[in-house]
C-alpha atoms as a PDB file:
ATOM      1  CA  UNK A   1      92.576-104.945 259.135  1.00  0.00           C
ATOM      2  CA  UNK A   2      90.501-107.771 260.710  1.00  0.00           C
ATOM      3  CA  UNK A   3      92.847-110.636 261.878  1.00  0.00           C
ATOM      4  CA  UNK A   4      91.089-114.134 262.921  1.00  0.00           C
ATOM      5  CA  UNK A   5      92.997-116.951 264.618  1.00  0.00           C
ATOM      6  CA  UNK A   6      92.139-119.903 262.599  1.00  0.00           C
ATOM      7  CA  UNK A   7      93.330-122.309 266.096  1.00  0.00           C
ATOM      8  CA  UNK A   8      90.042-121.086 268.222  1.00  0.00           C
ATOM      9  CA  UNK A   9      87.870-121.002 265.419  1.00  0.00           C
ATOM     10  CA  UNK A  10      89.047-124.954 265.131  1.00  0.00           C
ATOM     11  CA  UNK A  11      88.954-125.643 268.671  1.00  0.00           C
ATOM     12  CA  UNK A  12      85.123-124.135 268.815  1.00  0.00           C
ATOM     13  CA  UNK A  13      83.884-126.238 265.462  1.00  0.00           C
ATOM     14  CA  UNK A  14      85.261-129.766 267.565  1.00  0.00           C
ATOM     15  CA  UNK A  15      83.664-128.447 271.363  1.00  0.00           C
ATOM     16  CA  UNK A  16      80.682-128.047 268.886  1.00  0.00           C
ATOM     17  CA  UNK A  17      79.961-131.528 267.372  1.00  0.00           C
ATOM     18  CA  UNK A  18      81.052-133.149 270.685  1.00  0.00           C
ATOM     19  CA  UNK A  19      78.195-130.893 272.411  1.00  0.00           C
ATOM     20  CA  UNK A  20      75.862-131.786 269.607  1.00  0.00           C
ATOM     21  CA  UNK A  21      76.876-135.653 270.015  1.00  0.00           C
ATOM     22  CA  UNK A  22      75.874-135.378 273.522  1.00  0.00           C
ATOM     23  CA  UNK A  23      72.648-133.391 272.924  1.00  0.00           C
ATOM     24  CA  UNK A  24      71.589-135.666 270.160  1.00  0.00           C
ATOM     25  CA  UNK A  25      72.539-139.069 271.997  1.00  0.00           C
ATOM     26  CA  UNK A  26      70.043-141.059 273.659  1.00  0.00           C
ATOM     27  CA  UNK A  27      71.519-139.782 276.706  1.00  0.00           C
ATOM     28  CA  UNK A  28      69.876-136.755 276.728  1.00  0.00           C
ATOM     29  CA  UNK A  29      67.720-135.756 273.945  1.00  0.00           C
ATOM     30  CA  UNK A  30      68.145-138.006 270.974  1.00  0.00           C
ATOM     31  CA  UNK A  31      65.026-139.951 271.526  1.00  0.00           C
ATOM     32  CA  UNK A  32      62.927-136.845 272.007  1.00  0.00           C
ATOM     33  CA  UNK A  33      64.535-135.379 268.775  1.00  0.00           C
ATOM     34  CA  UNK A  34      63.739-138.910 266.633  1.00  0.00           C
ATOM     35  CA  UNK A  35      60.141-138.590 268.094  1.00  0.00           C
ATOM     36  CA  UNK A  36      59.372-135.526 267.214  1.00  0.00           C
ATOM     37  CA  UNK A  37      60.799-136.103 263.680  1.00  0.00           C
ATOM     38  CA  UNK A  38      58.647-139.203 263.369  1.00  0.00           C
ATOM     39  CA  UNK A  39      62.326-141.025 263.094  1.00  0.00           C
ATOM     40  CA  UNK A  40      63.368-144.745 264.335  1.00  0.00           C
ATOM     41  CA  UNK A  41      65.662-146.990 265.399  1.00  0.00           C
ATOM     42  CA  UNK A  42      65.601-148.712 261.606  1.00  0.00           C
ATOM     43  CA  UNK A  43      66.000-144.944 260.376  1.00  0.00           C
ATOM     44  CA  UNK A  44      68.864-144.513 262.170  1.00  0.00           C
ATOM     45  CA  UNK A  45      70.562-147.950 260.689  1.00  0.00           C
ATOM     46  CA  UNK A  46      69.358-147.211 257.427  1.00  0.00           C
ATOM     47  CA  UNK A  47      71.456-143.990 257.602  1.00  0.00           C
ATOM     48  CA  UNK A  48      74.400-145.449 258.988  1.00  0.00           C
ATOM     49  CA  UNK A  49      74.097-148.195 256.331  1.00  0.00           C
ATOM     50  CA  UNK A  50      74.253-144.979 253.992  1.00  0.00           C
ATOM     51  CA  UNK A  51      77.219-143.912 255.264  1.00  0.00           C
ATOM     52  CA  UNK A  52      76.636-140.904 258.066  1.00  0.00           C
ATOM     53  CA  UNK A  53      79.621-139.968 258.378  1.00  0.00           C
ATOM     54  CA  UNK A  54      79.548-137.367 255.367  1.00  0.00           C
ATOM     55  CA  UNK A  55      77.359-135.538 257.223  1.00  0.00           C
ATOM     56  CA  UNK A  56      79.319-134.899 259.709  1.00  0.00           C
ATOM     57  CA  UNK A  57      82.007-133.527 257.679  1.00  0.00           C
ATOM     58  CA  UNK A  58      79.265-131.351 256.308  1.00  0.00           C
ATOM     59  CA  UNK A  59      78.266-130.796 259.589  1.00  0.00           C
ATOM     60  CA  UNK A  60      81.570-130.013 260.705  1.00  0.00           C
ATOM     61  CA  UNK A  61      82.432-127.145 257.471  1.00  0.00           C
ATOM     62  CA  UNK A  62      79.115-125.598 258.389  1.00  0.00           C
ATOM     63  CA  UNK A  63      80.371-125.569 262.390  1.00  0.00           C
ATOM     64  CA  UNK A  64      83.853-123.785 260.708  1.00  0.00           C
ATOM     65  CA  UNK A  65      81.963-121.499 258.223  1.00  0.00           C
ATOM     66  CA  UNK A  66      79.979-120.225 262.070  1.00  0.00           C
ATOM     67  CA  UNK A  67      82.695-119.851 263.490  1.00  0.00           C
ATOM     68  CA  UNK A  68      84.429-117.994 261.477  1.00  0.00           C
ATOM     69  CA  UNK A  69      81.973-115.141 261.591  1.00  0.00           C
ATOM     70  CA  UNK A  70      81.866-115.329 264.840  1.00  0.00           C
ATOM     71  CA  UNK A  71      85.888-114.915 264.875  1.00  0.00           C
ATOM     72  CA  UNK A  72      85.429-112.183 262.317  1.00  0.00           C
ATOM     73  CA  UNK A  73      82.675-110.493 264.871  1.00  0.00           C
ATOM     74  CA  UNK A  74      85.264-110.474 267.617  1.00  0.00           C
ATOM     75  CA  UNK A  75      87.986-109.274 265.578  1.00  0.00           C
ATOM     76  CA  UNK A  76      85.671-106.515 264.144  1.00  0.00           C
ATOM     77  CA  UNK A  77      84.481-105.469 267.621  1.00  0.00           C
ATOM     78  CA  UNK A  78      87.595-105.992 269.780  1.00  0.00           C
ATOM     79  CA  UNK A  79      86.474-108.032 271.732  1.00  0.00           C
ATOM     80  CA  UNK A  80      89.307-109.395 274.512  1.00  0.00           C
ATOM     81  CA  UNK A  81      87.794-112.049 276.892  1.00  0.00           C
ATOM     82  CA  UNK A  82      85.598-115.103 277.362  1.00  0.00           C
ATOM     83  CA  UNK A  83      82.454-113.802 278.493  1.00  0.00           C
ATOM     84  CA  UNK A  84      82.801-110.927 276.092  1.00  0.00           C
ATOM     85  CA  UNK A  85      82.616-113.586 273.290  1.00  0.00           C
ATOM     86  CA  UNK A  86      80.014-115.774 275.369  1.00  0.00           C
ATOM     87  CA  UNK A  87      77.713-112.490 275.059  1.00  0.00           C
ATOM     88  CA  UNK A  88      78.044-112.020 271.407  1.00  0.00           C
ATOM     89  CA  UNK A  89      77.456-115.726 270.793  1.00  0.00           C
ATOM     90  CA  UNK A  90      74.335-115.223 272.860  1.00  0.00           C
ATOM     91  CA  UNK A  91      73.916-112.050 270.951  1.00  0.00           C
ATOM     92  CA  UNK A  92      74.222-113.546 267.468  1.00  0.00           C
ATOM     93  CA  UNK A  93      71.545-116.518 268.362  1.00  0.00           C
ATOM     94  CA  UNK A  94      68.957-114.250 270.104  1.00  0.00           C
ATOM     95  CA  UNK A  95      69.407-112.304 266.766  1.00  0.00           C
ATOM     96  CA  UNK A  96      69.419-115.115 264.509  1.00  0.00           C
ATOM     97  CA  UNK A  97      68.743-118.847 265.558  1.00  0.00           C
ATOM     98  CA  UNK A  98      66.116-118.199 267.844  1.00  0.00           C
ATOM     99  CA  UNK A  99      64.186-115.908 265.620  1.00  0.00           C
ATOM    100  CA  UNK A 100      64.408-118.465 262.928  1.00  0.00           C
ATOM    101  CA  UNK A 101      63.311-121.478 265.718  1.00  0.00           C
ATOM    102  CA  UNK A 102      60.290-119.310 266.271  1.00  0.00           C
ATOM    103  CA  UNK A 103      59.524-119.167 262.632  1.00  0.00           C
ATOM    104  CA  UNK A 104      59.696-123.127 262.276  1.00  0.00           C
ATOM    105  CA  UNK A 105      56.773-122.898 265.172  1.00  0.00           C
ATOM    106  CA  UNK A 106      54.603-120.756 264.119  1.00  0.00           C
ATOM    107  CA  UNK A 107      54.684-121.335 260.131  1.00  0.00           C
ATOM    108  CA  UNK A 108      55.830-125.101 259.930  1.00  0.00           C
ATOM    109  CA  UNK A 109      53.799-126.075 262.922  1.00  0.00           C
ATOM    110  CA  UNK A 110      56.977-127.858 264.516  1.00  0.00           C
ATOM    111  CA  UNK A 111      56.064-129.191 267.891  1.00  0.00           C
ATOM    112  CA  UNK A 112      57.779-126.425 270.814  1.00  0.00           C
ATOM    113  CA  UNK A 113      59.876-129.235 271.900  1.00  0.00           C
ATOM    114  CA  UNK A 114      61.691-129.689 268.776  1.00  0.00           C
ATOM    115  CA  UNK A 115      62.323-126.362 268.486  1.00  0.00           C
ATOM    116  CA  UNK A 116      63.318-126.031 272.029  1.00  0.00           C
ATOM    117  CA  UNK A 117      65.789-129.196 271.687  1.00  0.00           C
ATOM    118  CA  UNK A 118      67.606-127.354 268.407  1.00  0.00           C
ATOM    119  CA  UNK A 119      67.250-123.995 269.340  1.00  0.00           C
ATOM    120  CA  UNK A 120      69.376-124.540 272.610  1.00  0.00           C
ATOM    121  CA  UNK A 121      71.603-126.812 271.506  1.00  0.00           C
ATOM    122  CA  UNK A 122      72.702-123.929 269.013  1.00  0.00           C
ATOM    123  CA  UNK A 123      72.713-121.546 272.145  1.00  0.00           C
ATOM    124  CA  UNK A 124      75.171-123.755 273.794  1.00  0.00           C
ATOM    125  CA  UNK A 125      77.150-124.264 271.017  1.00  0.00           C
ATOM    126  CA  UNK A 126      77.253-120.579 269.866  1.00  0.00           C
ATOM    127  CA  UNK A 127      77.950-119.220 273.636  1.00  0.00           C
ATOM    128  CA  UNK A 128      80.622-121.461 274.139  1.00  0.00           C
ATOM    129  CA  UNK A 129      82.268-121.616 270.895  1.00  0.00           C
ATOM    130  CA  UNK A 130      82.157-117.804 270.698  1.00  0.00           C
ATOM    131  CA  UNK A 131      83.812-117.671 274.624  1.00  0.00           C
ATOM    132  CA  UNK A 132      86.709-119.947 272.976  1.00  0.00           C
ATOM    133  CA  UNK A 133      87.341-117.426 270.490  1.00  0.00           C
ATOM    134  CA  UNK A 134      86.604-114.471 272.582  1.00  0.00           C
ATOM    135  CA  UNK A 135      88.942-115.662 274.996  1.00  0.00           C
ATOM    136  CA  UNK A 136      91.613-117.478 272.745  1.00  0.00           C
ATOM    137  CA  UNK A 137      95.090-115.019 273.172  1.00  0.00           C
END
C-alpha cells in the first residue's frame, strides 16, 4: 500500500505560489510575462477589481492536486531523500511540462520567452516541491 504524507505535500503547494509570486512579480519576470501576453497595468487592476484572489485558491488546489502525484510517485518508487525527489520532479517536467511548453511554441506560435518564463518556473517549482516531499521523514 502507497502511503503519502499529506504535511510535505502542503508544505510544497505554499514554497510553490511563493516561488511563483516571486517569478511573476515585477521583480523578476512579471513585466516580461504581461508583455508577452499583450497584458497591462489597467489589466492587472481590472483583475484585482474582479477579485484575484479566487484564482489563487484555484491556483493553490491545482499546486495540491501536483503534488500529490508527485507524493504518490515517491511513495510508489521508494524514494528516501531530497535529491532523489528533486530528480523525479525534474523527471516528471522533462516528461511532461516541457514537452507541452514546446508544443505552445511550435503550434500556438508563443514567443520562446514566454515559454521559457513558464516552463522554468514549473521546473523550479516541481524540483523543489518534489525534494520537500522526497526528503520529508
Amino acid at each position: 500500500m502507497y502511503t503519502i504524507n499529506f504535511w510535505p505535500i502542503l508544505v510544497a503547494a505554499i514554497v510553490a505560489m511563493v516561488i511563483g509570486a516571486l517569478w511573476y512579480s515585477p521583480m523578476l519576470f512579471g513585466k516580461d510575462w504581461m508583455t508577452l501576453n499583450k497584458m497591462n497595468d489597467a489589466d492587472v487592476k481590472a483583475a484585482k477589481a474582479k477579485g484575484v484572489w479566487g484564482l489563487y485558491v484555484i491556483q493553490f488546489v491545482i499546486s495540491l492536486i501536483s503534488f500529490c502525484v508527485v507524493g504518490f510517485l515517491v511513495s510508489a518508487t521508494g524514494l528516501q531523500t531530497a535529491s532523489d525527489g528533486a530528480f523525479l520532479g525534474f523527471l516528471v517536467w522533462l516528461g511532461f511540462v516541457m514537452p507541452i511548453g514546446a508544443s505552445g511554441l511550435c503550434w500556438e506560435k508563443k514567443p520562446f520567452k514566454l515559454v521559457l518564463i513558464t516552463t522554468v518556473a514549473s521546473l523550479l517549482t516541481l524540483v523543489i516541491g518534489a525534494a520537500i516531499i522526497g526528503g520529508w521523514r
